[in-house]
Protein backbone atom coordinates (compact mmCIF):
# COMPACT_ATOMS: atom_id res chain seq x y z
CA UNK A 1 -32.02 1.70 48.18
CA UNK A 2 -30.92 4.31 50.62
CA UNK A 3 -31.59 3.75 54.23
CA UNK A 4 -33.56 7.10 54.27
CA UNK A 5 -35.37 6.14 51.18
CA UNK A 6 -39.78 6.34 51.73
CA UNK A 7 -41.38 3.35 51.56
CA UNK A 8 -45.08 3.76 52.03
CA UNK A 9 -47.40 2.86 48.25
CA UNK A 10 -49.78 5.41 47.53
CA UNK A 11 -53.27 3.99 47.79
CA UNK A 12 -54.78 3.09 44.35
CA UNK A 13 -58.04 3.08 45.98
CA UNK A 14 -59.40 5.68 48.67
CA UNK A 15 -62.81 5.59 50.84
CA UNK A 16 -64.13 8.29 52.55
CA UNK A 17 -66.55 8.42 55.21
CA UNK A 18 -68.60 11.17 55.60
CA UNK A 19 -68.27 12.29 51.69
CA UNK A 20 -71.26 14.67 52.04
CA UNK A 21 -69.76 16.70 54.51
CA UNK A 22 -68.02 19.53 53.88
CA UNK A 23 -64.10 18.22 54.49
CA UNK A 24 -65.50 14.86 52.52
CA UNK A 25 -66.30 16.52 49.76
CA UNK A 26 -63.38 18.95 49.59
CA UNK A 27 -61.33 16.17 49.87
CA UNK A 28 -63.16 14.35 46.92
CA UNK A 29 -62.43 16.99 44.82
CA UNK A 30 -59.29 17.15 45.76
CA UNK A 31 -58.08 13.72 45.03
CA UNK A 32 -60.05 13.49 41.56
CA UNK A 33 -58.33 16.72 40.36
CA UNK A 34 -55.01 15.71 42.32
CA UNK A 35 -54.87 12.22 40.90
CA UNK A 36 -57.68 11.04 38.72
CA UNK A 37 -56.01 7.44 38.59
CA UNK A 38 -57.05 6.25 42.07
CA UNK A 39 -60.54 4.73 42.29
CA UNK A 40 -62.29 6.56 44.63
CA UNK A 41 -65.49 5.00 47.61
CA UNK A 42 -67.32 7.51 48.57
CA UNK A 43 -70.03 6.73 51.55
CA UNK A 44 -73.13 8.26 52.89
CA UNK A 45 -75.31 6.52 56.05
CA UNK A 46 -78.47 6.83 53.97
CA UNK A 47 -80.02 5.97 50.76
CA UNK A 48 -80.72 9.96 50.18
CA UNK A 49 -76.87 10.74 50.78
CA UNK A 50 -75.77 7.86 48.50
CA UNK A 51 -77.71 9.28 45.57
CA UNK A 52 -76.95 13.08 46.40
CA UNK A 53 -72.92 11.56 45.99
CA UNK A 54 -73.78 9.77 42.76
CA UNK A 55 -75.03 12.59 41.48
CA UNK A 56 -72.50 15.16 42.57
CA UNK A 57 -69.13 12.88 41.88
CA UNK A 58 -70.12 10.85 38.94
CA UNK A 59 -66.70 9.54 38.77
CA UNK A 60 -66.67 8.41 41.93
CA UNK A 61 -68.48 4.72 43.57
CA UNK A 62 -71.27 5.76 46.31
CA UNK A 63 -71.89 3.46 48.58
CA UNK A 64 -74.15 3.25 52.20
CA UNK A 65 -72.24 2.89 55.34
CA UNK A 66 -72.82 2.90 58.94
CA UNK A 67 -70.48 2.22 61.83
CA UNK A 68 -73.31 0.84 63.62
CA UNK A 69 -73.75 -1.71 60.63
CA UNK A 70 -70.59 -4.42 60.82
CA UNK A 71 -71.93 -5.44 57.05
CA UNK A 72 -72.31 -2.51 55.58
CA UNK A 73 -68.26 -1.57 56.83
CA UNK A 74 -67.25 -4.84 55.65
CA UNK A 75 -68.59 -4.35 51.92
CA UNK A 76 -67.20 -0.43 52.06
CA UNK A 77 -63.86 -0.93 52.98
CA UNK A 78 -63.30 -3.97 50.65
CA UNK A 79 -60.84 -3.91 48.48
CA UNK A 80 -59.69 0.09 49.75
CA UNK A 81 -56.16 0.96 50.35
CA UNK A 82 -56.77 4.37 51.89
CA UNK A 83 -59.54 4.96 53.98
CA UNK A 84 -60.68 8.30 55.48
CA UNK A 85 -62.07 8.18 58.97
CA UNK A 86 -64.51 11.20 59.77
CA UNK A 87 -67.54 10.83 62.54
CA UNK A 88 -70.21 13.10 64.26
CA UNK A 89 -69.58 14.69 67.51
CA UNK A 90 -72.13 12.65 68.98
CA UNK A 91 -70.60 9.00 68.09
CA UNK A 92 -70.42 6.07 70.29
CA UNK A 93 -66.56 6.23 69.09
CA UNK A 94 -66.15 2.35 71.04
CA UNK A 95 -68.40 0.54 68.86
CA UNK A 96 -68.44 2.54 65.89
CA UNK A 97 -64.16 2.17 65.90
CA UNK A 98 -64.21 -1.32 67.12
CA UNK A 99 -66.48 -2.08 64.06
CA UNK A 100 -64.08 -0.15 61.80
CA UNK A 101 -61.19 -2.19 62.63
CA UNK A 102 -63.03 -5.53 62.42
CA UNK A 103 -63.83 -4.97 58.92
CA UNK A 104 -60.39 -3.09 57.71
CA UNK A 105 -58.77 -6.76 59.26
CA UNK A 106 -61.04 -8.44 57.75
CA UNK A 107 -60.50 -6.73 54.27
CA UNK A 108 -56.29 -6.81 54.93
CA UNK A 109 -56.13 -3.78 52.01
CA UNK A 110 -55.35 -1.10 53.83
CA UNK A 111 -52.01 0.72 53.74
CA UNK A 112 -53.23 4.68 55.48
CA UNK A 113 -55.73 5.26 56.98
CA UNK A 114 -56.38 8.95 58.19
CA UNK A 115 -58.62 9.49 61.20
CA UNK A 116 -59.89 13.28 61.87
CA UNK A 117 -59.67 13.89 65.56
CA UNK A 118 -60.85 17.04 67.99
CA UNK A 119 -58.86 16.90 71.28
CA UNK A 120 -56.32 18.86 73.15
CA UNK A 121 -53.24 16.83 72.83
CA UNK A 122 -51.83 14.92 76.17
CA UNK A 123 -55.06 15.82 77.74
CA UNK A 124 -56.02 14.46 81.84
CA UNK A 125 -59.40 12.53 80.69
CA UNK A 126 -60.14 13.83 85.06
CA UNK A 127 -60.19 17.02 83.99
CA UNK A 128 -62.86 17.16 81.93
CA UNK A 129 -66.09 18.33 83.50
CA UNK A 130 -67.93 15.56 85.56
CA UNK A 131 -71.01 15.53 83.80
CA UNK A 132 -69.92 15.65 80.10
CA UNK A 133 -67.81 12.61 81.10
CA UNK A 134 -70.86 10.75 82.61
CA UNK A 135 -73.00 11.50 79.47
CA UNK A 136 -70.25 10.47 77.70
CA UNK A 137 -70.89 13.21 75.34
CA UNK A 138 -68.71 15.64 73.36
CA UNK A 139 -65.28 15.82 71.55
CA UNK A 140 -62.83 15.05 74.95
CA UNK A 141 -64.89 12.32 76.31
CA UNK A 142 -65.17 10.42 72.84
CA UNK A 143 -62.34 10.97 70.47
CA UNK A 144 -59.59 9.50 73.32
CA UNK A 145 -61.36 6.56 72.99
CA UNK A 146 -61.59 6.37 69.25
CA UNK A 147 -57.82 6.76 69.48
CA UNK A 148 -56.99 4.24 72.02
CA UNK A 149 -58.90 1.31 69.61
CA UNK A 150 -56.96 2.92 66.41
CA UNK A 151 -53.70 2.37 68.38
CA UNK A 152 -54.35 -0.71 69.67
CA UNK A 153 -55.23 -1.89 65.87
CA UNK A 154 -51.96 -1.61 64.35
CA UNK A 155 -53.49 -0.87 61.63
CA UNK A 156 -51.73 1.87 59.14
CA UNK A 157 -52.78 4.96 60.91
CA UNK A 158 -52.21 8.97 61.12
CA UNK A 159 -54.31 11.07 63.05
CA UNK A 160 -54.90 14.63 61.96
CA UNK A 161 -55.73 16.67 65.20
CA UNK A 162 -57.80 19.33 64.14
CA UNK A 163 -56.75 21.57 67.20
CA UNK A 164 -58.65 24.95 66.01
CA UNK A 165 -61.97 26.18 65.05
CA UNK A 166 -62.66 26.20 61.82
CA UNK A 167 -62.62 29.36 60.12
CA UNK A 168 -66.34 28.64 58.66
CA UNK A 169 -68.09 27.98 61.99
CA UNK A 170 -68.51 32.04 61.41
CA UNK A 171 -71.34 31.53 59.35
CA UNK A 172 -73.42 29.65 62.42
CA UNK A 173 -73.01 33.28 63.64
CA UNK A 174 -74.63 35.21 60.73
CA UNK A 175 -77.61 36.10 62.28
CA UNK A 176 -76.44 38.37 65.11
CA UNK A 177 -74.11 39.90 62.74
CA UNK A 178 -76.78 40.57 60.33
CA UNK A 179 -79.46 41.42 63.01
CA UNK A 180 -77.57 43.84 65.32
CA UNK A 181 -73.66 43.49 64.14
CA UNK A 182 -72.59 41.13 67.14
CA UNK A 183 -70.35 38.13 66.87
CA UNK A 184 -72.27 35.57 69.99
CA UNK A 185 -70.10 32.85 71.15
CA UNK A 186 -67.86 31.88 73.81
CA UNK A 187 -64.99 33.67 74.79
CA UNK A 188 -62.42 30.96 74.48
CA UNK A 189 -59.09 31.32 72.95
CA UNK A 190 -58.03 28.98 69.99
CA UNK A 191 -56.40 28.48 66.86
CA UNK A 192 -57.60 28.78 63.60
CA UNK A 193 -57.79 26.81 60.21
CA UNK A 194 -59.78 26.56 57.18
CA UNK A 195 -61.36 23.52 56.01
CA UNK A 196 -60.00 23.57 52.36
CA UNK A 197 -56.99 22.82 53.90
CA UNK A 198 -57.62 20.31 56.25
CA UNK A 199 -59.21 18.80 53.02
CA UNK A 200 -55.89 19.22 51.09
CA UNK A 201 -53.51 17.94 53.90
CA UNK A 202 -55.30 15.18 54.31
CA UNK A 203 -54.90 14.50 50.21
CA UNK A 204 -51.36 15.07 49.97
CA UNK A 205 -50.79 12.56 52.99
CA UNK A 206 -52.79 10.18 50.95
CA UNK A 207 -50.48 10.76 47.93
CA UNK A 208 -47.20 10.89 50.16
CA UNK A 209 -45.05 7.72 49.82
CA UNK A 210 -43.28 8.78 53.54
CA UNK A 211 -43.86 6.20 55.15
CA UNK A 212 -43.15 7.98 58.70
CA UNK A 213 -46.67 9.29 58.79
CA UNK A 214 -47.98 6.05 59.43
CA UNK A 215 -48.37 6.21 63.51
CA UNK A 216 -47.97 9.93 63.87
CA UNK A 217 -50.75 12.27 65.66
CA UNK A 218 -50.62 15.60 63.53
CA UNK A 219 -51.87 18.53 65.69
CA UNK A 220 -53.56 20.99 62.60
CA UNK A 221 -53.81 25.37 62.65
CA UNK A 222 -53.35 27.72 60.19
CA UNK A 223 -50.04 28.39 62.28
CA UNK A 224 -51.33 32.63 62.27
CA UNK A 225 -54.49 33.01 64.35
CA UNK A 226 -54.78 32.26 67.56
CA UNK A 227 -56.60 34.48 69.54
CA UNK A 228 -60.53 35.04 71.34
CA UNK A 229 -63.50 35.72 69.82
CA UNK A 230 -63.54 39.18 71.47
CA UNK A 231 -60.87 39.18 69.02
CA UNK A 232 -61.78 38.27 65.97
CA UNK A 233 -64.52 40.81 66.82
CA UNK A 234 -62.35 43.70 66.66
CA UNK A 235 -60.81 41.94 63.01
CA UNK A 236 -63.69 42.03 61.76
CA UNK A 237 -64.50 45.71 62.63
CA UNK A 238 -61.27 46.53 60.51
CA UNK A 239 -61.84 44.24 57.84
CA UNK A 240 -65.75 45.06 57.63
CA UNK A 241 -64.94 48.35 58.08
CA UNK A 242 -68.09 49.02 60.70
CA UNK A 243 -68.57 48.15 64.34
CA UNK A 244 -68.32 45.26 65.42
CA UNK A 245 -69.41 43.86 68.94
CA UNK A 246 -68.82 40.69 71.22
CA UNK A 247 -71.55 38.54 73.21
CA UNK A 248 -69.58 36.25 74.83
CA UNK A 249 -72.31 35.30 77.78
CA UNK A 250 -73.58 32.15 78.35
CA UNK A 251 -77.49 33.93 78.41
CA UNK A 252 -76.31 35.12 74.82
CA UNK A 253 -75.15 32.04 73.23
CA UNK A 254 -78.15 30.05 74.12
CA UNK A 255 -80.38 32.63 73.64
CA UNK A 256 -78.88 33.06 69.57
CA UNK A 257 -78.50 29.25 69.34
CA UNK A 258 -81.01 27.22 71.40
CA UNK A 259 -80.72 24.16 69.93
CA UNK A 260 -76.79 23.97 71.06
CA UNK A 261 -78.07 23.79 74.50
CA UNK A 262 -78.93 19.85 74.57
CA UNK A 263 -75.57 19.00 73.32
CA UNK A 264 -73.49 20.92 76.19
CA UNK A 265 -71.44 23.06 73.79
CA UNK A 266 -71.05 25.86 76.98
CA UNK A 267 -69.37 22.98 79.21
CA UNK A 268 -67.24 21.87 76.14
CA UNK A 269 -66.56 25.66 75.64
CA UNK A 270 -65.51 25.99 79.17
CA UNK A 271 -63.53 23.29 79.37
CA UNK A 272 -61.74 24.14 76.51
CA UNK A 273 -61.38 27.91 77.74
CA UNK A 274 -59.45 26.14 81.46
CA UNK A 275 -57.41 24.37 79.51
CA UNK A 276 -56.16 26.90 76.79
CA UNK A 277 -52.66 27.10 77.08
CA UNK A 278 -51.94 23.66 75.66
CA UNK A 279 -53.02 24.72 72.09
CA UNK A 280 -49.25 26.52 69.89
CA UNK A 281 -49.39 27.47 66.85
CA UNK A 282 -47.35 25.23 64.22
CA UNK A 283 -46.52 24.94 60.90
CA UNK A 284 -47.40 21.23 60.11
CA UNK A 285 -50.20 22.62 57.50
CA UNK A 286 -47.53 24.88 56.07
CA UNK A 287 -45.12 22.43 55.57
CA UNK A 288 -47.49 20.27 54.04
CA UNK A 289 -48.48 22.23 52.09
CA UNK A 290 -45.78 23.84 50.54
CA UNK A 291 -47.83 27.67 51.11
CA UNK A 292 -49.10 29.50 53.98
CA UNK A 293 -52.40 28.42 55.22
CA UNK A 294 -55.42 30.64 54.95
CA UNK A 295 -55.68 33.05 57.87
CA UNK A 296 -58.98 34.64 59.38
CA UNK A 297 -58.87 37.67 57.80
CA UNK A 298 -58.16 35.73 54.45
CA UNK A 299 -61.31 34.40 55.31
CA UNK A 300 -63.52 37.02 56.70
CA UNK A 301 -62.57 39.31 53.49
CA UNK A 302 -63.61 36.26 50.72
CA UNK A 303 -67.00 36.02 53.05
CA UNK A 304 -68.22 39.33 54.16
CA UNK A 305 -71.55 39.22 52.45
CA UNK A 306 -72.37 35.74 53.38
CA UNK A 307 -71.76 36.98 56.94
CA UNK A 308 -73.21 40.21 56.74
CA UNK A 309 -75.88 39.94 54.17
């Protein structure tokens, strides 16, 4: 065997968590038209999720599954030799992790596990804003710690950094573009990327036999867009072909989304707006792909009616 030769086995057996969101099930579908041979888990945390899965991928096992629940991990990753690692932006990341590793030692099947993360890469923990850090709330404050436990683990892991907006967060915006032709949100500057292929990366790492993945923290845009809001404004004047303007107020924002306002999106925006420059553009999702992601306007031009009604 050559000394440069990949040695990792492609799972025969994949769980995902999360399966009835929207990168669970694209990945689902993914893997069962990518390769129908592996057995696929697929979890919900309640009974009405499990039954919505059953329904929806008939060839797949749906099972219940909590983080909170050290049983119900221990019976869901039995037996699975890939497990996908998805939570809410709200997660206790400490327990739910440290329950997640517990049960994938206890199981001793595992050989990849992917964990989506949300965090700007070699970032000072000080600088995030005082209060989000003693709430212990949001993306920055939680996902370092889900990363530390991972690490610690040794289990088989790659993290896929999902260091952009996705493209589809647009449609939380529909109803000042409908009402008065405004895109509302914060002002930051970011990167872009599309969900379908987040979805697809995430199968074709599954199905990779490189076994250098194992370990690595992939940072994930569409390596095209990165740019404001104000921005993508203007695109969308061009692509819409009518005006297009740009709330990008705090008064605004909670004013078109008032339920955003107890989870301290504006700090997290903020934060992520003083801290800006650390995001490049790369071509990880590219290369994994073997195409070029889908861009914004890509995007904007498949969903103009669903945006604009």
């Amino acid at each position: 065997m050559s000394e440069y030769a990949n040695t990792k086995p492609i799972p025969r057996s994949i769980l995902v968590f999360g399966a009835n969101g929207k990168t669970g099930r694209l990945l689902t579908d993914f893997l069962h038209r990518e390769a129908p041979q592996i057995e696929l888990r697929l979890s919900s945390t309640k009974p009405d999720g499990v039954d919505a899965l059953r329904k929806d991928f008939p060839y797949a096992e749906a099972v219940e599954a909590n983080y909170f629940d050290l049983p119900s991990l221990e019976a869901a990753v039995e037996g699975m030799e890939g497990v996908f690692v998805i939570a809410t932006g709200g997660t206790d990341e400490r327990t739910a992790m440290t329950n997640l590793v517990s049960a994938l030692k206890k199981a001793d099947s595992a050989v990849h596990v992917l964990r989506l993360l949300g965090m700007q890469p070699e970032a000072n923990p000080r600088r995030i804003p005082k209060a989000m850090r003693e709430a212990g709330v949001g993306l920055p404050v939680q996902h370092p710690i889900a990363k530390r436990i991972l690490d610690e683990s040794d289990l088989p892991v790659t993290y896929l950094n999902i260091g952009a907006a996705f493209t589809d967060n647009f449609l939380w915006m529909q109803g000042g573009l409908r009402s008065e032709r405004k895109l509302i949100w914060n002002d930051r500057k970011v990167p872009f990327i599309d969900r379908r292929d987040i979805a697809e990366v995430a199968g074709r790492l599954f199905l990779s036999d490189n076994h250098r993945h194992i370990g690595q923290f992939h940072t994930l845009n569409n390596g095209h867009d990165f740019m404001r809001h104000s921005d993508v404004a203007e695109l969308m004047t061009e692509v819409f072909g009518e005006k297009i303007t740009h709330d990008g107020s705090e008064e605004g924002f909670y004013e078109a989304y008032p339920p955003l306002k107890a989870f301290r999106l504006w700090d997290f925006f903020e934060y992520e707006r003083e801290n800006e420059v650390v995001w490049a553009l790369n071509d990880f999702v590219e290369r994994t792909l073997g195409r070029k992601p889908i861009t914004v306007r890509e995007w904007l031009e498949e969903n103009r009616e669903a945006l604009l009604g």
